[in-house]
PDB file of N, CA and C in Angstrom:
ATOM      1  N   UNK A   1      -1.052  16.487  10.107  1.00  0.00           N
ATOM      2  CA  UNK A   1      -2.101  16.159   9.167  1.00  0.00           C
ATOM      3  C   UNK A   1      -1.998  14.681   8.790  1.00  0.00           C
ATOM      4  N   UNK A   2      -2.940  13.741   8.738  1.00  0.00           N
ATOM      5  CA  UNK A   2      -3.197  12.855   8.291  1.00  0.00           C
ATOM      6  C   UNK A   2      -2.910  11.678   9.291  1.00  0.00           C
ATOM      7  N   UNK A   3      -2.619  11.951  10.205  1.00  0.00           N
ATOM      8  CA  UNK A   3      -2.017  10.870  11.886  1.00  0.00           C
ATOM      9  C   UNK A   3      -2.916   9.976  11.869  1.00  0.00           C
ATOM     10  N   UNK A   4      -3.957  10.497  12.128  1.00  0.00           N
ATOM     11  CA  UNK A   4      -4.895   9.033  12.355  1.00  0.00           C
ATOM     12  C   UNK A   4      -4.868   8.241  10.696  1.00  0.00           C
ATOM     13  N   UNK A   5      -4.822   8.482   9.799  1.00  0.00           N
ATOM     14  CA  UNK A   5      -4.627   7.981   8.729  1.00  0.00           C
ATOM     15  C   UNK A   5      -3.007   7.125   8.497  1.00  0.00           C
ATOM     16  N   UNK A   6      -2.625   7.701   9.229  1.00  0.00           N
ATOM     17  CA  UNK A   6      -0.732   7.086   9.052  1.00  0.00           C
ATOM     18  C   UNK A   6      -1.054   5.540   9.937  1.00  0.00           C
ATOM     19  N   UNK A   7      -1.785   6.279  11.137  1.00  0.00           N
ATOM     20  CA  UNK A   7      -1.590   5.026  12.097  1.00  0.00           C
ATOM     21  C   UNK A   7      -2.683   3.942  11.447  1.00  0.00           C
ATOM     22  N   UNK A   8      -3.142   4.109  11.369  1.00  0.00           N
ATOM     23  CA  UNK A   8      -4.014   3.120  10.470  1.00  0.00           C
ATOM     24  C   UNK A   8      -3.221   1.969   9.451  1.00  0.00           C
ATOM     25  N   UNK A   9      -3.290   3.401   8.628  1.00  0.00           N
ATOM     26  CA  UNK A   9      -1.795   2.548   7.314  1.00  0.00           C
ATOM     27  C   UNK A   9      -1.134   1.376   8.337  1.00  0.00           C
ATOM     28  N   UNK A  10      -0.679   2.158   9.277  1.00  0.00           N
ATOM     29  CA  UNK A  10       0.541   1.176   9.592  1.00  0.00           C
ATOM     30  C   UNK A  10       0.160   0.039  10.389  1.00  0.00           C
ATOM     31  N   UNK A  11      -0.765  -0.034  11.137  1.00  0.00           N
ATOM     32  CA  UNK A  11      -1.608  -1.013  11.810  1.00  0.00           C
ATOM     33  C   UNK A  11      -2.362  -2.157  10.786  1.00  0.00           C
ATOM     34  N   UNK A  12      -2.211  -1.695  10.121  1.00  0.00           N
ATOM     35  CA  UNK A  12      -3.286  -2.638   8.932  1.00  0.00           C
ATOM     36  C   UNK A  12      -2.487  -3.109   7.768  1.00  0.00           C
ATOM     37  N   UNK A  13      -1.196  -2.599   7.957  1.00  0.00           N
ATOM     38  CA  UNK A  13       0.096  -2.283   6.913  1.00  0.00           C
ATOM     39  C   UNK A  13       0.127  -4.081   6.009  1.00  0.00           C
ATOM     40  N   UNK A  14      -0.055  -4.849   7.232  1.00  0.00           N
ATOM     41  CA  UNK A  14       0.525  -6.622   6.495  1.00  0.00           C
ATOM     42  C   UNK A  14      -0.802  -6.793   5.788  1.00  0.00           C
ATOM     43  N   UNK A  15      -1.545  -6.269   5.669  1.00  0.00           N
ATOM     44  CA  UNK A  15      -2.835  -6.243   4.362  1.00  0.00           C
ATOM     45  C   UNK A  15      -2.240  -5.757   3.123  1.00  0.00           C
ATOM     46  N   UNK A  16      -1.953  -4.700   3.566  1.00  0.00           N
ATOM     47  CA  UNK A  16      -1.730  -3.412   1.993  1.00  0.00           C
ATOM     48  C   UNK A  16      -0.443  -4.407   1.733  1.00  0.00           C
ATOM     49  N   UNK A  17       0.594  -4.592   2.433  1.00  0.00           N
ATOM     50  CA  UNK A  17       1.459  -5.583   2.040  1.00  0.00           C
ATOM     51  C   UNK A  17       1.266  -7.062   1.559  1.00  0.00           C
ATOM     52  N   UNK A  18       0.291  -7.552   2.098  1.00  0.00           N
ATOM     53  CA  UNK A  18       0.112  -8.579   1.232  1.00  0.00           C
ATOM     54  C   UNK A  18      -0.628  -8.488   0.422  1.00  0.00           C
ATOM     55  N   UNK A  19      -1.098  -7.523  -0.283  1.00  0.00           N
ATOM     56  CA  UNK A  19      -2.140  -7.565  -1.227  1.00  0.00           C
ATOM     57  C   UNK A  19      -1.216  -6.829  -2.432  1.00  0.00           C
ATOM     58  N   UNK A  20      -1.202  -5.562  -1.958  1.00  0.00           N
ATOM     59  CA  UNK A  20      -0.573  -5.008  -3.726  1.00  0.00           C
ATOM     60  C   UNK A  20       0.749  -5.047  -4.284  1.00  0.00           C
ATOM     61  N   UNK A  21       0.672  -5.100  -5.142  1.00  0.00           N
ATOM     62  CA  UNK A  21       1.889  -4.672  -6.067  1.00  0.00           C
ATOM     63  C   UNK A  21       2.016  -3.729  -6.258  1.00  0.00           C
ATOM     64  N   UNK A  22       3.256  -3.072  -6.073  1.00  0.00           N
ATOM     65  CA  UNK A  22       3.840  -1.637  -6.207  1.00  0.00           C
ATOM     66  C   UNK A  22       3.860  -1.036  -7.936  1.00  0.00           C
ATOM     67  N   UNK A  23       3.770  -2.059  -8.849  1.00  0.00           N
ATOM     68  CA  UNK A  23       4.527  -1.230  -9.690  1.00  0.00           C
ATOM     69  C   UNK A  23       2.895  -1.157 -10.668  1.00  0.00           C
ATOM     70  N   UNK A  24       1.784  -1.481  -9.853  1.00  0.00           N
ATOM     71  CA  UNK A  24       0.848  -1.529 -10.324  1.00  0.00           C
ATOM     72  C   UNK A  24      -0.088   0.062  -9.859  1.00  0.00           C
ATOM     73  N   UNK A  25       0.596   0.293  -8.564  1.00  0.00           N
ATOM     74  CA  UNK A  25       0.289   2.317  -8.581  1.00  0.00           C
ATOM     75  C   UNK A  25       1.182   3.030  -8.903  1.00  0.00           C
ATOM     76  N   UNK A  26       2.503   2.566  -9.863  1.00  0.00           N
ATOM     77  CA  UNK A  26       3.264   3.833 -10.362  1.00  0.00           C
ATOM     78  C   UNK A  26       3.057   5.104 -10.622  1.00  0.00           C
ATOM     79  N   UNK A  27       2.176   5.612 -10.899  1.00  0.00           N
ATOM     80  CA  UNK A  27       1.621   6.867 -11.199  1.00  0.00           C
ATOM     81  C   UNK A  27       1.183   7.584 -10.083  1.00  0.00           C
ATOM     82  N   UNK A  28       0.948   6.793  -8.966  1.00  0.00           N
ATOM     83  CA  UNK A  28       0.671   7.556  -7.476  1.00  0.00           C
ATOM     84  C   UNK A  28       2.431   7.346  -6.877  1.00  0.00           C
ATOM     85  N   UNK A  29       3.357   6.718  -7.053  1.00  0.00           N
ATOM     86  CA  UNK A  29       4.336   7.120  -6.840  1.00  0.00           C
ATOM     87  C   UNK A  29       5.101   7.899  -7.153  1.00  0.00           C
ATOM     88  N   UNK A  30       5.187   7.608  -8.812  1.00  0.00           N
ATOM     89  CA  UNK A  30       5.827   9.290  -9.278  1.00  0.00           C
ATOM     90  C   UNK A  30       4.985  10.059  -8.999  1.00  0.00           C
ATOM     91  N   UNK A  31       4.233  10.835  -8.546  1.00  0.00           N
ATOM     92  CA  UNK A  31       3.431  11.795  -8.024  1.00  0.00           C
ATOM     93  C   UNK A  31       3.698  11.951  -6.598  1.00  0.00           C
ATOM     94  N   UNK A  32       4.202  11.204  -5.407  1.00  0.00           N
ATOM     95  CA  UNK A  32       4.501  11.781  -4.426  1.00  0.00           C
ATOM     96  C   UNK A  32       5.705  11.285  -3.549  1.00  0.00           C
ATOM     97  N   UNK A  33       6.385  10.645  -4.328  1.00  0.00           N
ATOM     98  CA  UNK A  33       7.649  10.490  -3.893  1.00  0.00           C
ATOM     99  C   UNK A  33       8.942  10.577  -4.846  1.00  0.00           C
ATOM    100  N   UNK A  34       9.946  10.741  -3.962  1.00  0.00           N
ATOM    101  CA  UNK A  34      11.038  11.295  -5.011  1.00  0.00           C
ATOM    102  C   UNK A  34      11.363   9.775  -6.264  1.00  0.00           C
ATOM    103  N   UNK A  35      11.978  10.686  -7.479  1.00  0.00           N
ATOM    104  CA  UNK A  35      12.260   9.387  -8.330  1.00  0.00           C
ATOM    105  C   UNK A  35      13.098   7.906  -7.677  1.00  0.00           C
ATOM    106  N   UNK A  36      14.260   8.474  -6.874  1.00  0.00           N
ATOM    107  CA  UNK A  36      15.086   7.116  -6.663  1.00  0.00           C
ATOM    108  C   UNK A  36      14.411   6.939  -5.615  1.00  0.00           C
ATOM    109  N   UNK A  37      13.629   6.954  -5.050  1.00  0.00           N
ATOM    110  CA  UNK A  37      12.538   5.742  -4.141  1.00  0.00           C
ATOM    111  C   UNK A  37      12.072   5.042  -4.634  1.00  0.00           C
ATOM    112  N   UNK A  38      11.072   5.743  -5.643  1.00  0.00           N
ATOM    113  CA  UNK A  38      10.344   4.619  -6.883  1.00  0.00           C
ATOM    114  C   UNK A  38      11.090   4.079  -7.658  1.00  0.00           C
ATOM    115  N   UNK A  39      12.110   4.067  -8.038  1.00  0.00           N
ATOM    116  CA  UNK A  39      12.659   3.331  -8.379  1.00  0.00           C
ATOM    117  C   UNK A  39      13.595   2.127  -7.672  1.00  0.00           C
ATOM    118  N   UNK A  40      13.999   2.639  -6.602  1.00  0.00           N
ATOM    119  CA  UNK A  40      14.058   1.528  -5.463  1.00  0.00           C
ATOM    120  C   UNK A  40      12.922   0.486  -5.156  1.00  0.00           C
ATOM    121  N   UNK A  41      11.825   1.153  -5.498  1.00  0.00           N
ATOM    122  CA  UNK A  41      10.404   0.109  -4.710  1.00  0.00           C
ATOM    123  C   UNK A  41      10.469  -0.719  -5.855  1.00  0.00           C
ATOM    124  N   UNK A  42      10.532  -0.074  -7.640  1.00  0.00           N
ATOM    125  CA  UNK A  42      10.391  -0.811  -8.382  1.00  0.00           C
ATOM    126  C   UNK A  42      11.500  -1.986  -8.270  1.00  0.00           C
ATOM    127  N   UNK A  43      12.572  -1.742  -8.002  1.00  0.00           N
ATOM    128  CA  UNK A  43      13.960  -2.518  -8.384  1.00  0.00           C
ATOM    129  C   UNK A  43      13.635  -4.201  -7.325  1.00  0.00           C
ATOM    130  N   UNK A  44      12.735  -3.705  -6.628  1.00  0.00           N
ATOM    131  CA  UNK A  44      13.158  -4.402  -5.271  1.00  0.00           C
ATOM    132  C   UNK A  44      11.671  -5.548  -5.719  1.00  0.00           C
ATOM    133  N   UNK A  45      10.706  -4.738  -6.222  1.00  0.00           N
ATOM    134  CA  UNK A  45       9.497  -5.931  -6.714  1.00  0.00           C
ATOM    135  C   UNK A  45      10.329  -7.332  -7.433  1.00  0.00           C
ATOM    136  N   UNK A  46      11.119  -6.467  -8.015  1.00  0.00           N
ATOM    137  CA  UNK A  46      11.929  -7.537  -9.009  1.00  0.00           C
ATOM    138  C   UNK A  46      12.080  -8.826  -8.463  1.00  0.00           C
ATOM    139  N   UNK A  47      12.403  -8.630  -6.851  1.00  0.00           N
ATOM    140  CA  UNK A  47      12.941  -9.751  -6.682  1.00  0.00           C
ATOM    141  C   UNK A  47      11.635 -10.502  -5.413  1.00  0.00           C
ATOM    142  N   UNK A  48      11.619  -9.148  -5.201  1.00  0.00           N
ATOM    143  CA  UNK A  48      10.619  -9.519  -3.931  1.00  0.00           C
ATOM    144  C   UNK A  48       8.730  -8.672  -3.787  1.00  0.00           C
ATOM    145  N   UNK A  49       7.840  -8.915  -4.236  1.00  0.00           N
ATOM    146  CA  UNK A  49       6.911  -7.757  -4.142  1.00  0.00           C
ATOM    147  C   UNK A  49       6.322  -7.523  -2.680  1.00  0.00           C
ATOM    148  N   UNK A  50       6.216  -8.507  -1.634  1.00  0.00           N
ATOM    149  CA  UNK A  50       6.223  -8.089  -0.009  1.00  0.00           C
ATOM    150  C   UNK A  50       7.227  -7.138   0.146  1.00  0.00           C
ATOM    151  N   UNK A  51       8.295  -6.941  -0.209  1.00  0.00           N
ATOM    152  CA  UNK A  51       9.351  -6.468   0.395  1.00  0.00           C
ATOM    153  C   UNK A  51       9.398  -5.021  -0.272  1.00  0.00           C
ATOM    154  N   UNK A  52       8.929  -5.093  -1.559  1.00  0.00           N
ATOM    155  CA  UNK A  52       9.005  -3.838  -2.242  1.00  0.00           C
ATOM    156  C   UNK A  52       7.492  -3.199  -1.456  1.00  0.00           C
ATOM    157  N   UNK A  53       6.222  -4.248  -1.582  1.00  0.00           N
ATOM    158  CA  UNK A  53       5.079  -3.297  -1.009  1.00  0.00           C
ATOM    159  C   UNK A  53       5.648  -2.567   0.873  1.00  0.00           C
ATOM    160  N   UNK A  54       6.618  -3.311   1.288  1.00  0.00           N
ATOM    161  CA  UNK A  54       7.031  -2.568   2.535  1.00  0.00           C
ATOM    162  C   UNK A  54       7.566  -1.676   2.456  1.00  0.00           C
ATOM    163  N   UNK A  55       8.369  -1.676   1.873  1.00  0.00           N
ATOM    164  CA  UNK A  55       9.359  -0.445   1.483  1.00  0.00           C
ATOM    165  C   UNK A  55       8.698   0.782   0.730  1.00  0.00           C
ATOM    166  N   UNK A  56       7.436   0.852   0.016  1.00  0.00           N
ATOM    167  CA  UNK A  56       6.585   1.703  -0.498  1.00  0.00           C
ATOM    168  C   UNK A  56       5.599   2.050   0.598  1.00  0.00           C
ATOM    169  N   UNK A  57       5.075   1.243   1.811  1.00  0.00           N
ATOM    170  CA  UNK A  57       4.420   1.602   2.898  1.00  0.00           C
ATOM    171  C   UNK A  57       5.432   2.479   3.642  1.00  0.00           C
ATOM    172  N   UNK A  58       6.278   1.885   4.089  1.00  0.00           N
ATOM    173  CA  UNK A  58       7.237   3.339   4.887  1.00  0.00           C
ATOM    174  C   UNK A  58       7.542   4.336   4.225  1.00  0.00           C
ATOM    175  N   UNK A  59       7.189   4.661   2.984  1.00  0.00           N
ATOM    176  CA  UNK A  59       7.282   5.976   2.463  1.00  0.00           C
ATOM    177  C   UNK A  59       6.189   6.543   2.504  1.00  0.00           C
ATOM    178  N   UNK A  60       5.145   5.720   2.405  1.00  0.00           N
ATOM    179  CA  UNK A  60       3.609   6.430   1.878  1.00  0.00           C
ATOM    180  C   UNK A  60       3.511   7.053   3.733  1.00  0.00           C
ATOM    181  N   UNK A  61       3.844   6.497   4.535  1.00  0.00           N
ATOM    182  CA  UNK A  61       4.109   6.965   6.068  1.00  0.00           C
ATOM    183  C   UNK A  61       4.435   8.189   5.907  1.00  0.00           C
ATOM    184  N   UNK A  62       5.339   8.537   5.501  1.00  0.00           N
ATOM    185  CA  UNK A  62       5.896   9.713   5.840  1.00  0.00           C
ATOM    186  C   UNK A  62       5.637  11.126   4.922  1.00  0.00           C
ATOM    187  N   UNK A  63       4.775  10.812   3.913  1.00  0.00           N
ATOM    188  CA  UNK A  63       3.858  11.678   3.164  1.00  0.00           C
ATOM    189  C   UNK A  63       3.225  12.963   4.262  1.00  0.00           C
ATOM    190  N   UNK A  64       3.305  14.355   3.469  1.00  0.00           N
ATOM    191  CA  UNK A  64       2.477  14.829   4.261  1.00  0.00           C
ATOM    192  C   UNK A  64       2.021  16.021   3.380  1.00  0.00           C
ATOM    193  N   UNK A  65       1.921  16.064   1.980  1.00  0.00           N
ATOM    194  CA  UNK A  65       0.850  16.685   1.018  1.00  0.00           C
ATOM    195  C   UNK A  65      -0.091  16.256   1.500  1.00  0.00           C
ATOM    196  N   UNK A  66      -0.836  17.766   1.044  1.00  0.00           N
ATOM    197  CA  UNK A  66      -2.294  17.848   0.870  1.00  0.00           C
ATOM    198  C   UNK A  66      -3.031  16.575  -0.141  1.00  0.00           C
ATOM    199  N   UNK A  67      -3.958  15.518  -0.032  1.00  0.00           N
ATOM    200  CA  UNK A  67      -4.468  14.931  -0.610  1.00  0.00           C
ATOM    201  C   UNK A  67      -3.902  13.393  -1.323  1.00  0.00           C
ATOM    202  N   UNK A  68      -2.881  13.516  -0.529  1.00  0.00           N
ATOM    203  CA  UNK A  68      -2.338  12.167  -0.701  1.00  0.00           C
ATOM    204  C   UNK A  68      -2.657  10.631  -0.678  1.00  0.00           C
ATOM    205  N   UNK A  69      -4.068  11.223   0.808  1.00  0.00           N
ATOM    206  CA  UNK A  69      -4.189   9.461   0.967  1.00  0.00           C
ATOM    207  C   UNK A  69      -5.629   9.405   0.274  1.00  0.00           C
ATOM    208  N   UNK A  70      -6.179  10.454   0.298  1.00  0.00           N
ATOM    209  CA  UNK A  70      -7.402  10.461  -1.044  1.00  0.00           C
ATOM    210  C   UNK A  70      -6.881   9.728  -2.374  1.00  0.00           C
ATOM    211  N   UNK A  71      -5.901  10.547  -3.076  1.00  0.00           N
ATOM    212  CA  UNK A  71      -4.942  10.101  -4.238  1.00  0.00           C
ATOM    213  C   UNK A  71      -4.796   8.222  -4.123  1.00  0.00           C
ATOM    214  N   UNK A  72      -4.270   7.871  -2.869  1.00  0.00           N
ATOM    215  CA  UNK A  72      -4.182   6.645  -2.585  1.00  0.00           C
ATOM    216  C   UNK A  72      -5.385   5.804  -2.986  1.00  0.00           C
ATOM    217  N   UNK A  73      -6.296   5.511  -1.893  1.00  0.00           N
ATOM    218  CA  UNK A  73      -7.350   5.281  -2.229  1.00  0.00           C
ATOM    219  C   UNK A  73      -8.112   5.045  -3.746  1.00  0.00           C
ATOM    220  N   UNK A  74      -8.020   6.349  -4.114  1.00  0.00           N
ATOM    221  CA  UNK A  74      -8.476   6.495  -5.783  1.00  0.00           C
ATOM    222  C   UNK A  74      -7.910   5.505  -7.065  1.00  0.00           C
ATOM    223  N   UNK A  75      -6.568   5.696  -6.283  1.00  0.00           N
ATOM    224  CA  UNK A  75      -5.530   4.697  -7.140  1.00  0.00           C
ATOM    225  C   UNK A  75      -5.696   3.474  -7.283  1.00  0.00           C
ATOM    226  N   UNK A  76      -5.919   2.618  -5.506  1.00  0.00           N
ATOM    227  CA  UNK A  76      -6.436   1.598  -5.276  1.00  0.00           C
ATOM    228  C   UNK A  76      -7.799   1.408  -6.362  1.00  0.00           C
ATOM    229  N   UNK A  77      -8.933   2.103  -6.133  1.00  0.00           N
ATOM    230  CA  UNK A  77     -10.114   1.578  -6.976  1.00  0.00           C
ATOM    231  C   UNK A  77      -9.916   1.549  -8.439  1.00  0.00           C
ATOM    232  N   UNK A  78      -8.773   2.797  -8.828  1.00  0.00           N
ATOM    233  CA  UNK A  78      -8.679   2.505 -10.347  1.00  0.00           C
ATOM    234  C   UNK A  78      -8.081   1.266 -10.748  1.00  0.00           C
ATOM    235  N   UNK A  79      -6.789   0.537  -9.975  1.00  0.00           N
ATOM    236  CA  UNK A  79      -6.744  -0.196 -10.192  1.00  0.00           C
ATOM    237  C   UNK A  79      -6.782  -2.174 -10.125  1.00  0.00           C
ATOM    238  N   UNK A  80      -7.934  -2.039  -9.787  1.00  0.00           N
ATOM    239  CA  UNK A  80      -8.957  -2.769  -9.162  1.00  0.00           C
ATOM    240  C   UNK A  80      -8.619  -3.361  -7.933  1.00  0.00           C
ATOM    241  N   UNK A  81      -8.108  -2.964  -7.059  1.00  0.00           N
ATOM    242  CA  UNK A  81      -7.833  -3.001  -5.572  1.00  0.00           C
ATOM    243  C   UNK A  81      -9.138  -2.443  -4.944  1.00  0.00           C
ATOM    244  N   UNK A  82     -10.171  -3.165  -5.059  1.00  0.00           N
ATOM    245  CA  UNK A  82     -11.342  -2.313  -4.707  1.00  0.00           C
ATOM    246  C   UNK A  82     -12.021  -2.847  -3.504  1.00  0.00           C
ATOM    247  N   UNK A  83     -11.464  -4.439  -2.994  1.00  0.00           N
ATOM    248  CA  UNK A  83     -11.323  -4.525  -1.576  1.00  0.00           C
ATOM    249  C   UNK A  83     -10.959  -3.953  -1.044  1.00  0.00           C
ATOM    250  N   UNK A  84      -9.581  -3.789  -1.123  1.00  0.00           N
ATOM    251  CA  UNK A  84      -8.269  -3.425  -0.467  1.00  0.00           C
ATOM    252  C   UNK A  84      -8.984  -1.387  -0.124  1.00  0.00           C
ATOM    253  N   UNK A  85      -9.326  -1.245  -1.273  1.00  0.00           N
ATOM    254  CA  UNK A  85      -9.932   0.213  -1.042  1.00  0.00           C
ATOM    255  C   UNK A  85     -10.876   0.237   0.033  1.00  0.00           C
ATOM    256  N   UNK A  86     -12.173  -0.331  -0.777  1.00  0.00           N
ATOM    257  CA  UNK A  86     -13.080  -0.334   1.076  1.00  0.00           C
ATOM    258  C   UNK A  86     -13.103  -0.667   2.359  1.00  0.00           C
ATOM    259  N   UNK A  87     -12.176  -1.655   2.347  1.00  0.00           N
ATOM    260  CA  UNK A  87     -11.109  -1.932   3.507  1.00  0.00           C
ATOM    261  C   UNK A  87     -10.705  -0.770   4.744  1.00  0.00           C
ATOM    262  N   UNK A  88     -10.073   0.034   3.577  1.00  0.00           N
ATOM    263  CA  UNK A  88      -9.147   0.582   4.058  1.00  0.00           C
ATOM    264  C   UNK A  88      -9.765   2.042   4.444  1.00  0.00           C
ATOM    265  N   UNK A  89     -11.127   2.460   3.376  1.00  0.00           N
ATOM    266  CA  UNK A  89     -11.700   3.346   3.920  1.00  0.00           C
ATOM    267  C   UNK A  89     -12.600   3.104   4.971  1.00  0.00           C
ATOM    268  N   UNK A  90     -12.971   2.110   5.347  1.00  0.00           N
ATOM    269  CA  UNK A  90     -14.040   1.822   6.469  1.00  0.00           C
ATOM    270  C   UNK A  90     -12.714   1.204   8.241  1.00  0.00           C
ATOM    271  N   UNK A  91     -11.924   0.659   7.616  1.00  0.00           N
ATOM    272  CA  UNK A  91     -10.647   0.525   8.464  1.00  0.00           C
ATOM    273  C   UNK A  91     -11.453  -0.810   8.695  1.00  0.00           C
ATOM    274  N   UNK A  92     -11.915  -1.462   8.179  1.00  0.00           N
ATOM    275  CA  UNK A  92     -12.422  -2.736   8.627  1.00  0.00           C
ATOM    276  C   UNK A  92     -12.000  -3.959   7.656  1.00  0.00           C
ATOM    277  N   UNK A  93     -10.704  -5.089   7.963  1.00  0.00           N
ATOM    278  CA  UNK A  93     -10.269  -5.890   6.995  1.00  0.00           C
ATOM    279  C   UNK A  93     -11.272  -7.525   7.345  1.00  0.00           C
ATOM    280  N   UNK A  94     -12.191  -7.230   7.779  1.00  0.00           N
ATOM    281  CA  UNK A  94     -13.260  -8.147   7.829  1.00  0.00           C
ATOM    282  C   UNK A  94     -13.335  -9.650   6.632  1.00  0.00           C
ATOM    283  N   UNK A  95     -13.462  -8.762   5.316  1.00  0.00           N
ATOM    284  CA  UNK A  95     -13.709  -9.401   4.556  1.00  0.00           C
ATOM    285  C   UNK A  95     -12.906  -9.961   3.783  1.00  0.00           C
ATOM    286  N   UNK A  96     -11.212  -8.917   3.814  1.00  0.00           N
ATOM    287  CA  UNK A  96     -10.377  -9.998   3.410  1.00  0.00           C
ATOM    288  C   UNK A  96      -9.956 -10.833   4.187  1.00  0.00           C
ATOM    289  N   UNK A  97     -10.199 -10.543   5.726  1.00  0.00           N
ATOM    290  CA  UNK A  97      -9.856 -11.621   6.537  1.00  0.00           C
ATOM    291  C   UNK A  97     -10.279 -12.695   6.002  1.00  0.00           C
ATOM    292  N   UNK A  98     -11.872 -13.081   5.497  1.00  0.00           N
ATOM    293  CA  UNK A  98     -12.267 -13.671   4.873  1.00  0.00           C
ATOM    294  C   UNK A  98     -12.004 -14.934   3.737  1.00  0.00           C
ATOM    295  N   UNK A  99     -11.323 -13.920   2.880  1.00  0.00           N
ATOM    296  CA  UNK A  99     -10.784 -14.295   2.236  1.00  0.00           C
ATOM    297  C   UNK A  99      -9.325 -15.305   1.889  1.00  0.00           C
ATOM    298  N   UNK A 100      -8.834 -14.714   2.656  1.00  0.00           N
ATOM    299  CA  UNK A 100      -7.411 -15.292   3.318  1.00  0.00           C
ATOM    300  C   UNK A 100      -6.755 -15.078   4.364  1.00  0.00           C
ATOM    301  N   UNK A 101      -6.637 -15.710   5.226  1.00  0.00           N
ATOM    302  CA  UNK A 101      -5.855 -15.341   6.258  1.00  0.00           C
ATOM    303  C   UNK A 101      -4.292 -14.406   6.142  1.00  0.00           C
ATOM    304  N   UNK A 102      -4.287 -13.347   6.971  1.00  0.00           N
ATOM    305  CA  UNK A 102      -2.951 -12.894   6.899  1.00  0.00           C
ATOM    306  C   UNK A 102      -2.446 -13.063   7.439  1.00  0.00           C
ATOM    307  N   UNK A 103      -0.686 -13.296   7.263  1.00  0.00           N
ATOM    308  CA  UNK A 103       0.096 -13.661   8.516  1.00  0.00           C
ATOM    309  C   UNK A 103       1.285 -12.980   7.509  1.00  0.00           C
ATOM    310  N   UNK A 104       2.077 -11.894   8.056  1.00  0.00           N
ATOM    311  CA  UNK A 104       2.837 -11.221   7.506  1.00  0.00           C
ATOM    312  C   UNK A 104       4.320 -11.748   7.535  1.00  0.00           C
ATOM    313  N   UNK A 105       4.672 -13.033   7.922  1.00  0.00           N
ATOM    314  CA  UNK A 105       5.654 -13.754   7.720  1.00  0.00           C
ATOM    315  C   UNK A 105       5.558 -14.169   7.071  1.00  0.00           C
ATOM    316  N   UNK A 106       4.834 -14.712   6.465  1.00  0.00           N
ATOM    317  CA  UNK A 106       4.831 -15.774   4.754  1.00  0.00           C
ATOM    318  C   UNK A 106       3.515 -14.882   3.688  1.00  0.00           C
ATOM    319  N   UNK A 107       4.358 -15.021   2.697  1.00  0.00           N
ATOM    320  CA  UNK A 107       3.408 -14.328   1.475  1.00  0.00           C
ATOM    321  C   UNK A 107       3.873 -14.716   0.340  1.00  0.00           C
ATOM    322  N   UNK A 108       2.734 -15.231  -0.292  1.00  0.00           N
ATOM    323  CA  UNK A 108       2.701 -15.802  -1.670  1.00  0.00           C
ATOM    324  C   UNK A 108       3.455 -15.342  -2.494  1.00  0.00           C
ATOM    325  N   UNK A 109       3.409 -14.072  -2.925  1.00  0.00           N
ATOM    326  CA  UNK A 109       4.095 -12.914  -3.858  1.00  0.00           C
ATOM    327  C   UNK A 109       5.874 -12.346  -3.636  1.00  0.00           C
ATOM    328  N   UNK A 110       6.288 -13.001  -2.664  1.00  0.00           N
ATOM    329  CA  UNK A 110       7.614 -13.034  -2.114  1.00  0.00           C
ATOM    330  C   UNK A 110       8.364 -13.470  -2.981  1.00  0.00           C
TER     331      UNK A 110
END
């Protein structure tokens, strides 16, 4: 369940990584991953938020509840990740390409 959705995630992954902050969907983490992960992802923003949004992508990978990447998504628009949302539901990073170039070796938020 959810494969073509994983591979996606992960193909498109240096977006979701360069764009969010982890400790800004806490509430979709405590909700589907165990506590000392999230708290690992949190510990690790501390120093690094690329590194923590990676480390929260290889978990959100390996998810396999019912309604998870809906949950995702939702999370994204609530909290105004609402590129990053339509993005990600159309699988087309067009427009943040746009916006900024990505290159997943260097990131601002590091």
């Amino acid at each position: 369940m959810y494969e073509l959705e994983k591979a996606n995630l992960k193909r498109c992954g240096a977006y979701i990584v360069n764009i969010l902050r982890p400790s800004y969907i806490k509430g979709f983490m405590t909700t589907y991953l165990p506590p000392v992960i999230v708290q690992e992802i949190l510990s690790q923003e501390l120093s690094s938020v690329t590194l923590a949004a990676e480390l929260l992508l290889q978990h959100i990978l390996t998810l396999d509840e019912n309604g998870w990447f809906q949950e995702f998504l939702d999370v994204l628009e609530s909290q105004g990740y609402i590129g990053l949302n339509e993005a990600i539901k159309k699988w087309d990073f067009e427009q943040i390409e746009k916006l900024e170039p990505c290159d997943s070796s260097t990131s601002k938020n590091s």
